[in-house]
Protein backbone atom coordinates (compact mmCIF):
# COMPACT_ATOMS: atom_id res chain seq x y z
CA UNK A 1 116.73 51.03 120.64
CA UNK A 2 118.37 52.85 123.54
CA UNK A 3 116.13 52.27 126.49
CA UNK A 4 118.24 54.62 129.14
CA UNK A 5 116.90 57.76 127.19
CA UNK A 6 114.22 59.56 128.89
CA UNK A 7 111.92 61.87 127.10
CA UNK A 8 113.70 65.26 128.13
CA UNK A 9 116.36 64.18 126.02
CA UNK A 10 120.24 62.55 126.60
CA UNK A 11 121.77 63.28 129.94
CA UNK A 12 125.08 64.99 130.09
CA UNK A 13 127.00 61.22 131.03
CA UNK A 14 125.22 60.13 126.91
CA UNK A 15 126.09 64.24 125.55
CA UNK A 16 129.79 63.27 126.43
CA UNK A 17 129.54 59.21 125.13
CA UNK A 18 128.35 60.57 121.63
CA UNK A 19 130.97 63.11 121.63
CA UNK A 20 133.75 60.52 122.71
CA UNK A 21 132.33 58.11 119.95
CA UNK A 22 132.65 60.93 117.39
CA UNK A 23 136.20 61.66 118.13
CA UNK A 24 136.92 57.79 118.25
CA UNK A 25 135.82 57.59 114.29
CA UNK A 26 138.41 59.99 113.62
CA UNK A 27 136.35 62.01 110.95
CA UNK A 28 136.70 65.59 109.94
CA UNK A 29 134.43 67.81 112.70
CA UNK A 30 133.36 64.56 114.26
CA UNK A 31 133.32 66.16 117.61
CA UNK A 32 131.54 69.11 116.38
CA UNK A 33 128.85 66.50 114.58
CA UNK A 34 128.25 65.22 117.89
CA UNK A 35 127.96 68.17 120.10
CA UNK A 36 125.20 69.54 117.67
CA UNK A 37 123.46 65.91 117.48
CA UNK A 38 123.30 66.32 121.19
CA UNK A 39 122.34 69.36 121.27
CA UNK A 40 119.21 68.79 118.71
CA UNK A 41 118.35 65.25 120.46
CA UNK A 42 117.82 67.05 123.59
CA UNK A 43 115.45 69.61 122.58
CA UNK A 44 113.85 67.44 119.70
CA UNK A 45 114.33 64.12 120.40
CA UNK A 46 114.16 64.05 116.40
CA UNK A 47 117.22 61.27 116.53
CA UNK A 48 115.80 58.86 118.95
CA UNK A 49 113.06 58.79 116.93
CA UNK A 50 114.76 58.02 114.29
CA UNK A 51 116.83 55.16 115.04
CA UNK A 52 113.63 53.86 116.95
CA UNK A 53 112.26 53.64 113.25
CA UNK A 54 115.46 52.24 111.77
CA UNK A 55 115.35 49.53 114.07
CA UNK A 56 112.08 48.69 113.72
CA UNK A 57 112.28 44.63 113.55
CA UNK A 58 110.66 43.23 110.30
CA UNK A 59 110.28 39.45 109.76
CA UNK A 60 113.56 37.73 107.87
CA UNK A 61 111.50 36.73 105.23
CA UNK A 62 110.30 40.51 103.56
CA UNK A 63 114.46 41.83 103.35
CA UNK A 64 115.07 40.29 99.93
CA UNK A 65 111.17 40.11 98.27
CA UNK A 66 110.44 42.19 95.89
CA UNK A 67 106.91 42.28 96.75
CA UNK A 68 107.51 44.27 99.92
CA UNK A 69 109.41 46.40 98.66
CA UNK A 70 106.64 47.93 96.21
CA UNK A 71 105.29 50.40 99.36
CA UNK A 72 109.02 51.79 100.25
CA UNK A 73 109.21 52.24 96.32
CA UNK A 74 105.84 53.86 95.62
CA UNK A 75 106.69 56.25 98.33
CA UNK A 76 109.56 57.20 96.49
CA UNK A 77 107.78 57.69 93.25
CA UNK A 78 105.69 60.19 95.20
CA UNK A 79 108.71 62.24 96.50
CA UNK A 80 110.19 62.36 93.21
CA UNK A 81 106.43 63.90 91.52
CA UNK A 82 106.42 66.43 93.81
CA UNK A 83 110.19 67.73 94.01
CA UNK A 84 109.69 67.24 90.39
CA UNK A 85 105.74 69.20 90.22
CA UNK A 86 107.66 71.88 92.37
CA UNK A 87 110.39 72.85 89.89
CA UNK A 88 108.01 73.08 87.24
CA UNK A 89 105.50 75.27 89.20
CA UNK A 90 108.35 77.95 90.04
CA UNK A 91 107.85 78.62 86.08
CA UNK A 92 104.21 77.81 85.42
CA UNK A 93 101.86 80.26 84.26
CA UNK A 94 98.16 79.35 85.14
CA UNK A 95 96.51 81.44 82.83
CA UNK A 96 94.90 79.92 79.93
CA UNK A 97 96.67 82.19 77.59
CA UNK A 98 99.95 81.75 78.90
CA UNK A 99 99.96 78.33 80.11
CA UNK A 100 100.71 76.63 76.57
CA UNK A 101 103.79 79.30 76.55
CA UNK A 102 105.27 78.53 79.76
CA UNK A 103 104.87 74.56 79.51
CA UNK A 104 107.12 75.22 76.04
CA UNK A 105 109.61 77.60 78.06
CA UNK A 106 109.96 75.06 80.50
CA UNK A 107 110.57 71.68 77.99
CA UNK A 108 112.66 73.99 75.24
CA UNK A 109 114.42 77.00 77.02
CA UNK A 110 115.28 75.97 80.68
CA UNK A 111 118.12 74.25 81.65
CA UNK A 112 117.17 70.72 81.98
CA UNK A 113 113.63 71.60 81.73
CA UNK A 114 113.06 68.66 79.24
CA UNK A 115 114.19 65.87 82.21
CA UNK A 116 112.18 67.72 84.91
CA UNK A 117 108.87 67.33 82.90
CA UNK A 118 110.11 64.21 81.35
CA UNK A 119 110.61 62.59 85.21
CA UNK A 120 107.16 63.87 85.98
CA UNK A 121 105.20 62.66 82.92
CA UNK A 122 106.91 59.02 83.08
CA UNK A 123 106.78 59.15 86.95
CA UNK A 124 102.89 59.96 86.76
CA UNK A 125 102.35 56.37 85.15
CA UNK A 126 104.75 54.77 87.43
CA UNK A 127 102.85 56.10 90.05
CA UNK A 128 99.79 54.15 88.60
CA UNK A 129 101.60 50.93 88.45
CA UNK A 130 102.92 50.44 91.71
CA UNK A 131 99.92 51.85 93.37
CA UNK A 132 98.00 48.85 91.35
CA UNK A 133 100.34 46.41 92.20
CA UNK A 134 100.90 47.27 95.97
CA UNK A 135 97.31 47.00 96.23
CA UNK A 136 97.21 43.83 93.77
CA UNK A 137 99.65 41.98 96.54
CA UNK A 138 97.77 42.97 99.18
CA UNK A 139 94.93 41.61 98.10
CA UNK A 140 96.25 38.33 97.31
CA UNK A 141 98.03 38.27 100.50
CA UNK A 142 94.85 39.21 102.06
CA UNK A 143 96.67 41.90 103.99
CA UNK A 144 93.66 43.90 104.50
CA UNK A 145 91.50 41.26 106.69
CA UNK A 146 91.20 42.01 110.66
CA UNK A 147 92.90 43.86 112.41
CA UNK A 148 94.47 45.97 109.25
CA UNK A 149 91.62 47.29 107.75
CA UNK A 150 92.01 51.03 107.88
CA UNK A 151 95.81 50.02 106.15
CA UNK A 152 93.53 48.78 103.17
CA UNK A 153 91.16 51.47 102.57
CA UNK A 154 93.62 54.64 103.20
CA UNK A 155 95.92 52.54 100.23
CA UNK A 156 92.45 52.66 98.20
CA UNK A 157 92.38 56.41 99.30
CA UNK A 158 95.54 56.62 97.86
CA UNK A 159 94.65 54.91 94.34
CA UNK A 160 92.03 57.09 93.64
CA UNK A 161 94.42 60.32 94.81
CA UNK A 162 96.76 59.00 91.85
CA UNK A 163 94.15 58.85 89.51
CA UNK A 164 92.83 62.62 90.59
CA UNK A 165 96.63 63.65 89.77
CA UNK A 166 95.91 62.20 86.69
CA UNK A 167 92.87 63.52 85.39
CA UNK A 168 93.69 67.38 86.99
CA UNK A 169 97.20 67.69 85.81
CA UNK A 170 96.13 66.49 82.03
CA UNK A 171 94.68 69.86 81.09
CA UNK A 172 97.54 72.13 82.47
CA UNK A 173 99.77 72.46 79.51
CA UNK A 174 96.65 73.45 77.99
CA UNK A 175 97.07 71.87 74.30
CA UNK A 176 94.88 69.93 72.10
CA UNK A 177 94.97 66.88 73.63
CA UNK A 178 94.67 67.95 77.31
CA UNK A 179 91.89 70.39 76.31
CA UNK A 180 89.80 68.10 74.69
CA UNK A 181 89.91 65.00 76.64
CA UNK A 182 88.93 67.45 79.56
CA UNK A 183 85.80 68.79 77.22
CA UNK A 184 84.65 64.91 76.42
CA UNK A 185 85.37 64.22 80.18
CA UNK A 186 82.74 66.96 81.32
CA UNK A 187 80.26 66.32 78.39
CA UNK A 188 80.09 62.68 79.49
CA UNK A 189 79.63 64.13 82.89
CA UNK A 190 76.41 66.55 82.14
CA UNK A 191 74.31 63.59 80.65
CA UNK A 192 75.14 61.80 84.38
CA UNK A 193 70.97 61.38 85.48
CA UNK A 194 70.15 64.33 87.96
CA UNK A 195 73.59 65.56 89.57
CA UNK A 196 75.18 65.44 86.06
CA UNK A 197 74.73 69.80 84.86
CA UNK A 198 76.02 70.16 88.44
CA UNK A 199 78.69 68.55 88.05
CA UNK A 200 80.03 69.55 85.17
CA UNK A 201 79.57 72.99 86.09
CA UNK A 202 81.49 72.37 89.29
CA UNK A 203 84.36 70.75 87.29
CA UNK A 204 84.90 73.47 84.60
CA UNK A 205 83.28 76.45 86.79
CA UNK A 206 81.05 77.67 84.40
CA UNK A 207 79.61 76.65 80.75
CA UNK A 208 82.77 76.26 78.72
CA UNK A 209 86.15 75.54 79.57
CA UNK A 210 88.26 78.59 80.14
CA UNK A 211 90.18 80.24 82.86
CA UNK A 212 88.27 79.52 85.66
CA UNK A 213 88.52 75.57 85.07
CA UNK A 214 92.09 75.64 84.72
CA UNK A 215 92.16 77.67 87.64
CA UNK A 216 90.46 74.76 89.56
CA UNK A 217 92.62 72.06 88.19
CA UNK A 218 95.59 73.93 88.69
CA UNK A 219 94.87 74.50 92.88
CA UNK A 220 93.55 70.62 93.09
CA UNK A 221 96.38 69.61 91.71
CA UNK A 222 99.14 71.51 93.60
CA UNK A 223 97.10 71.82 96.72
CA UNK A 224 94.07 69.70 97.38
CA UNK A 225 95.50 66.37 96.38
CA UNK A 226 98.48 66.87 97.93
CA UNK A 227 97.27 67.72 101.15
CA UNK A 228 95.19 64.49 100.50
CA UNK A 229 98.30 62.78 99.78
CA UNK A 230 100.08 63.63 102.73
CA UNK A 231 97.23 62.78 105.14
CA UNK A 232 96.62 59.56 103.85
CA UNK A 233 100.50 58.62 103.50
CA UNK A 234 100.98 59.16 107.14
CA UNK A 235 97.67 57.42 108.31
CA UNK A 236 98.55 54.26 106.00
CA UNK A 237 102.69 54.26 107.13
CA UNK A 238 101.19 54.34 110.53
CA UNK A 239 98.65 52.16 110.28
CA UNK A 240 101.38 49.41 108.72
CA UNK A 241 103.53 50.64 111.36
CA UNK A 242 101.11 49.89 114.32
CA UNK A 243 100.27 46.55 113.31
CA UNK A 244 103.06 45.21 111.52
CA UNK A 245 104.13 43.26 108.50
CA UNK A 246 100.95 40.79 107.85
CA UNK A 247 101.43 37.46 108.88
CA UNK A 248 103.07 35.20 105.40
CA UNK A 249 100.54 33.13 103.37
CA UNK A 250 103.69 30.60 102.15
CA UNK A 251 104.98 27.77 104.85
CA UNK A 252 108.49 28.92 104.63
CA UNK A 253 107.26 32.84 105.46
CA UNK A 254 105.61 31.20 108.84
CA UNK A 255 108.56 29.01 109.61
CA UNK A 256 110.37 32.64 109.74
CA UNK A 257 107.91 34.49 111.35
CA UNK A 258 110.17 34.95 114.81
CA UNK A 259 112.80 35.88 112.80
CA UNK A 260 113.56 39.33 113.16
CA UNK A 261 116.41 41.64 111.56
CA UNK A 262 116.13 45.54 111.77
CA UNK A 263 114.37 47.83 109.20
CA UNK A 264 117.73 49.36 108.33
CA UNK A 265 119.89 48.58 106.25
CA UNK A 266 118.20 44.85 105.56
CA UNK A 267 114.71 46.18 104.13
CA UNK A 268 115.74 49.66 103.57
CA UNK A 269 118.23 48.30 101.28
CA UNK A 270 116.01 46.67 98.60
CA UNK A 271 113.50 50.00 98.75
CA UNK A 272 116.53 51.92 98.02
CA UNK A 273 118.44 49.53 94.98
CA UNK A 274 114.57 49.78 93.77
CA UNK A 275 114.16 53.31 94.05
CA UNK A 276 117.81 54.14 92.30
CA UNK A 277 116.76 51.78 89.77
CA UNK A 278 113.04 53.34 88.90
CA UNK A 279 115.47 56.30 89.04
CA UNK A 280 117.28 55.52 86.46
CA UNK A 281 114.64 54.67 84.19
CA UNK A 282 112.96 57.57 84.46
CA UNK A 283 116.02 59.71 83.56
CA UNK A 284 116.72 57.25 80.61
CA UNK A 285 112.95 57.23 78.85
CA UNK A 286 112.83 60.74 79.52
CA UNK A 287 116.21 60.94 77.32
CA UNK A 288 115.28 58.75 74.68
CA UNK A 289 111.44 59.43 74.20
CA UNK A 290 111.30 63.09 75.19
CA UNK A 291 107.56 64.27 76.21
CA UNK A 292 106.12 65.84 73.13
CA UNK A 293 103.78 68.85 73.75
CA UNK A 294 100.75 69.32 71.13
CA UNK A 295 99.80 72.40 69.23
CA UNK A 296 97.62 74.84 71.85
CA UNK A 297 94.61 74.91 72.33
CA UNK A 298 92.09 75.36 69.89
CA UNK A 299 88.22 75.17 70.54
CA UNK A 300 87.35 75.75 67.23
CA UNK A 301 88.95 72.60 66.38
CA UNK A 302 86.56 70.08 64.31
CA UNK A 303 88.44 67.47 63.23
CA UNK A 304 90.30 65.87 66.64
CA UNK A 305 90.00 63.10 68.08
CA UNK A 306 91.11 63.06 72.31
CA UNK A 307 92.62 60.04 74.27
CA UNK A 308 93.33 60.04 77.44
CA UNK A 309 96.12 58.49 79.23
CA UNK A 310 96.77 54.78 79.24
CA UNK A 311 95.03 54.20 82.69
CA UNK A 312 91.48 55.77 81.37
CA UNK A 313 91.61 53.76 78.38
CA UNK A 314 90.02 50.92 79.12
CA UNK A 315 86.70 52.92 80.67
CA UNK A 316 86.98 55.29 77.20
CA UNK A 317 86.98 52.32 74.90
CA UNK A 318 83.99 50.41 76.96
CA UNK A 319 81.99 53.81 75.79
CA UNK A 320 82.06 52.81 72.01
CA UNK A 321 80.48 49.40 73.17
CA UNK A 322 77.26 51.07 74.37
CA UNK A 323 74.35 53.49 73.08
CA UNK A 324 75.02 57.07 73.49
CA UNK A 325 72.36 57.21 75.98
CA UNK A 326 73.90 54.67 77.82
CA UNK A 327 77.51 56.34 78.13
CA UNK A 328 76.63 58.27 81.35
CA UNK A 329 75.68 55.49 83.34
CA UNK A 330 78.40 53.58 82.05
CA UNK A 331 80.80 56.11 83.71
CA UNK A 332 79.32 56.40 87.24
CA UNK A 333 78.43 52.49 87.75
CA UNK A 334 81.63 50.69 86.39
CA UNK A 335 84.10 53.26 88.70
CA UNK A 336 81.56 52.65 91.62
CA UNK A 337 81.51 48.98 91.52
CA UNK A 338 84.95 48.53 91.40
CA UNK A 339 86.05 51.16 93.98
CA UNK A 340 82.98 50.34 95.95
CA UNK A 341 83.99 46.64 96.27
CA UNK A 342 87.34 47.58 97.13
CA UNK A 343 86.36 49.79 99.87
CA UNK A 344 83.55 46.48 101.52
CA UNK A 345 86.33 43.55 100.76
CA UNK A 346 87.71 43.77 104.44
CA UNK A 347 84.23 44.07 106.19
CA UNK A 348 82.37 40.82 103.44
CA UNK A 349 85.45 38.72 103.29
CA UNK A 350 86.04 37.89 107.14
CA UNK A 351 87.31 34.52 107.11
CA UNK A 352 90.30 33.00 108.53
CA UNK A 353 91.27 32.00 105.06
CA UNK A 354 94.16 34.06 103.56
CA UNK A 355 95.30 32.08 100.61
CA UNK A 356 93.88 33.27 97.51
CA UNK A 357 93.69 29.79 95.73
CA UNK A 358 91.34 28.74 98.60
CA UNK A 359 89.32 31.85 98.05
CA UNK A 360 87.26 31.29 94.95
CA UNK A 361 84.88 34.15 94.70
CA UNK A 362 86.81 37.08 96.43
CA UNK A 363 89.86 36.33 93.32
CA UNK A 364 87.74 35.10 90.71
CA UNK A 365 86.07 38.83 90.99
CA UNK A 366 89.42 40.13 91.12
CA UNK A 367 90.49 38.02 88.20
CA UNK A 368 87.83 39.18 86.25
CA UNK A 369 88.33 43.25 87.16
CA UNK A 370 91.64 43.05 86.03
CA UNK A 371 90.99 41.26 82.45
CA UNK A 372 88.56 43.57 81.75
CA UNK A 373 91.03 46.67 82.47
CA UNK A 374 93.75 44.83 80.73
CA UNK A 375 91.68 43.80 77.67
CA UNK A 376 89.90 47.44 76.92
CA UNK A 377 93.46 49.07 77.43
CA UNK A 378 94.76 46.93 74.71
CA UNK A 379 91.84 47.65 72.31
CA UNK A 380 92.16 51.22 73.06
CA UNK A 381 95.94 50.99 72.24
């Protein structure tokens, strides 16, 4: 980092030394490329600040694991949702009679409207999965004891945003599948004891599903969650930037604790390989599978039968386990124990121990979540 800068900006003796270094790499404009860097680093300081991220030192260790990398690649899956939720809403019609129309304009008649969509429905699950298993390795690393806390619960702030993204942007296209998943999902929510005609009402803004509930899913899902999103992005980047890369769990990762190499281009380098990667499989499944789009739809309909996504399954097929009467409290409980758990692990589980082998109840619980979730999905499938 360059210590000699003060914060009004580069003096004229550093204005000239970037200029002179421009002209010395010979490029095209190079001189003009460092007047204007000068000129925006001493009324922004924008540049400092980035090359004091850049050279952020991270442990030796982290630079070739792909376990670290699954942050720097979830964030990426998040840019690409909403460059790619962006392009789609410059021809989205949020009207419940159009919506079905302009969802088929989008995947049939506009240029490359089919990998847009395609990018967004595949992303949406990859979302899902490297949310889990970000949060997965930090739990077994037990990156979320003391002092790193709030780094843990804004990254379960962030699980349950991706899920909300789920569940609000399943009824926009507004077909049969979207629709009636979304009229099972508020049923189940009326029976809830107490708050449950409440909440239903809240969710679909009235006693049947119609314009005013896809009005409501269509403004959490471009504007509420995002905003959510962004907060609790920048809270959890600078909560992990504040404190640090956690301390290793393995011998060798403690032998190389002191050894430090710069952000960029040593970590930076796997999160981008990753990122072009996830990249490319995105464009590829959206090519070979191409998102289908049901028939609109239809609440006369009798004879369907609604899924939801893959990630709801295993919570949908746990309802034909139990009575009828049972279904509601099945919803609330199972979603509250889990997330509830998750949100009191760093303030129960206080101990000095971080190895997950020598911690028998905190990852036999954690064991047992995750063959549950595992199991029902594959039922359901």
């Amino acid at each position: 980092m360059d210590t000699d800068i003060d914060i009004k900006g580069p003096r004229p003796h550093q204005r000239a030394g970037l200029a002179k270094s421009g002209r010395k790499m010979g490029l095209p404009g190079s001189r003009a490329w460092a007047a204007a860097g000068a000129w925006l680093e001493e009324r922004t300081g924008m540049l400092r600040a980035a090359r004091t991220y850049l050279h952020w030192p991270v442990p030796r260790y982290v630079e070739r694991n792909i376990l670290y990398a699954l942050g720097g690649l979830t964030l990426f899956s998040l840019v690409i949702q909403v460059f790619t939720g962006i392009c789609m809403t410059f021809y989205y019609d949020p009207n419940f009679v159009d919506a079905y129309n302009s969802v088929d304009h989008i995947t049939y008649r506009i240029p490359l409207g089919w990998l847009v969509r395609g990018i967004h429905h595949y992303n949406a699950s990859a979302i899902i999965v490297l949310v889990a298993l970000h949060t997965l390795r930090t739990f077994f690393f037990s990156t979320y004891k003391k002092p790193r806390e709030l780094t843990w619960l804004t990254g379960v702030a962030l699980l349950v945003i991706a899920l909300g993204f789920g569940f609000t942007g399943y009824l926009l296209p507004w077909d049969q599948r979207g629709y009636w998943s979304t009229v099972v999902a508020t049923e189940i929510a009326a029976k809830v004891p107490v708050m449950g005609d409440l909440t239903a009402r809240l969710i679909k803004g009235g006693p049947e599903l119609g314009q005013l509930t896809l009005t409501r899913f269509y403004i959490t899902h471009i504007v509420v969650l995002p905003s959510l999103l962004v907060i609790f992005v920048l809270l959890h980047l600078q909560q992990h930037r504040f404190h640090g890369v956690a301390p290793s769990i393995t011998k060798r990762g403690q032998a190389m604790a002191n050894d430090k190499v710069p952000y960029w281009p040593n970590w930076a380098g796997m999160d981008l390989l990753l990122a072009m990667g996830l990249l490319a499989i995105l464009i590829f499944l959206s090519w070979t599978s191409r998102v289908s789009l049901e028939f609109p739809a239809d609440p006369t309909s009798t004879d369907y039968e609604p899924r939801p996504e893959w990630f709801f399954l295993s919570l949908y097929h746990m309802l034909r386990y139990v009575p009828g009467a049972w279904e509601p409290y099945l919803v609330v409980i199972v979603p509250t124990i889990v997330i509830g758990s998750m949100i009191l692990l760093p303030f129960v589980d206080r101990g000095e121990e971080r190895r997950p082998w020598r911690k028998k109840i905190t990852t036999s619980i954690a064991l047992i979540y995750i063959t549950v979730i595992v199991v029902f999905t594959l039922l359901a499938l």
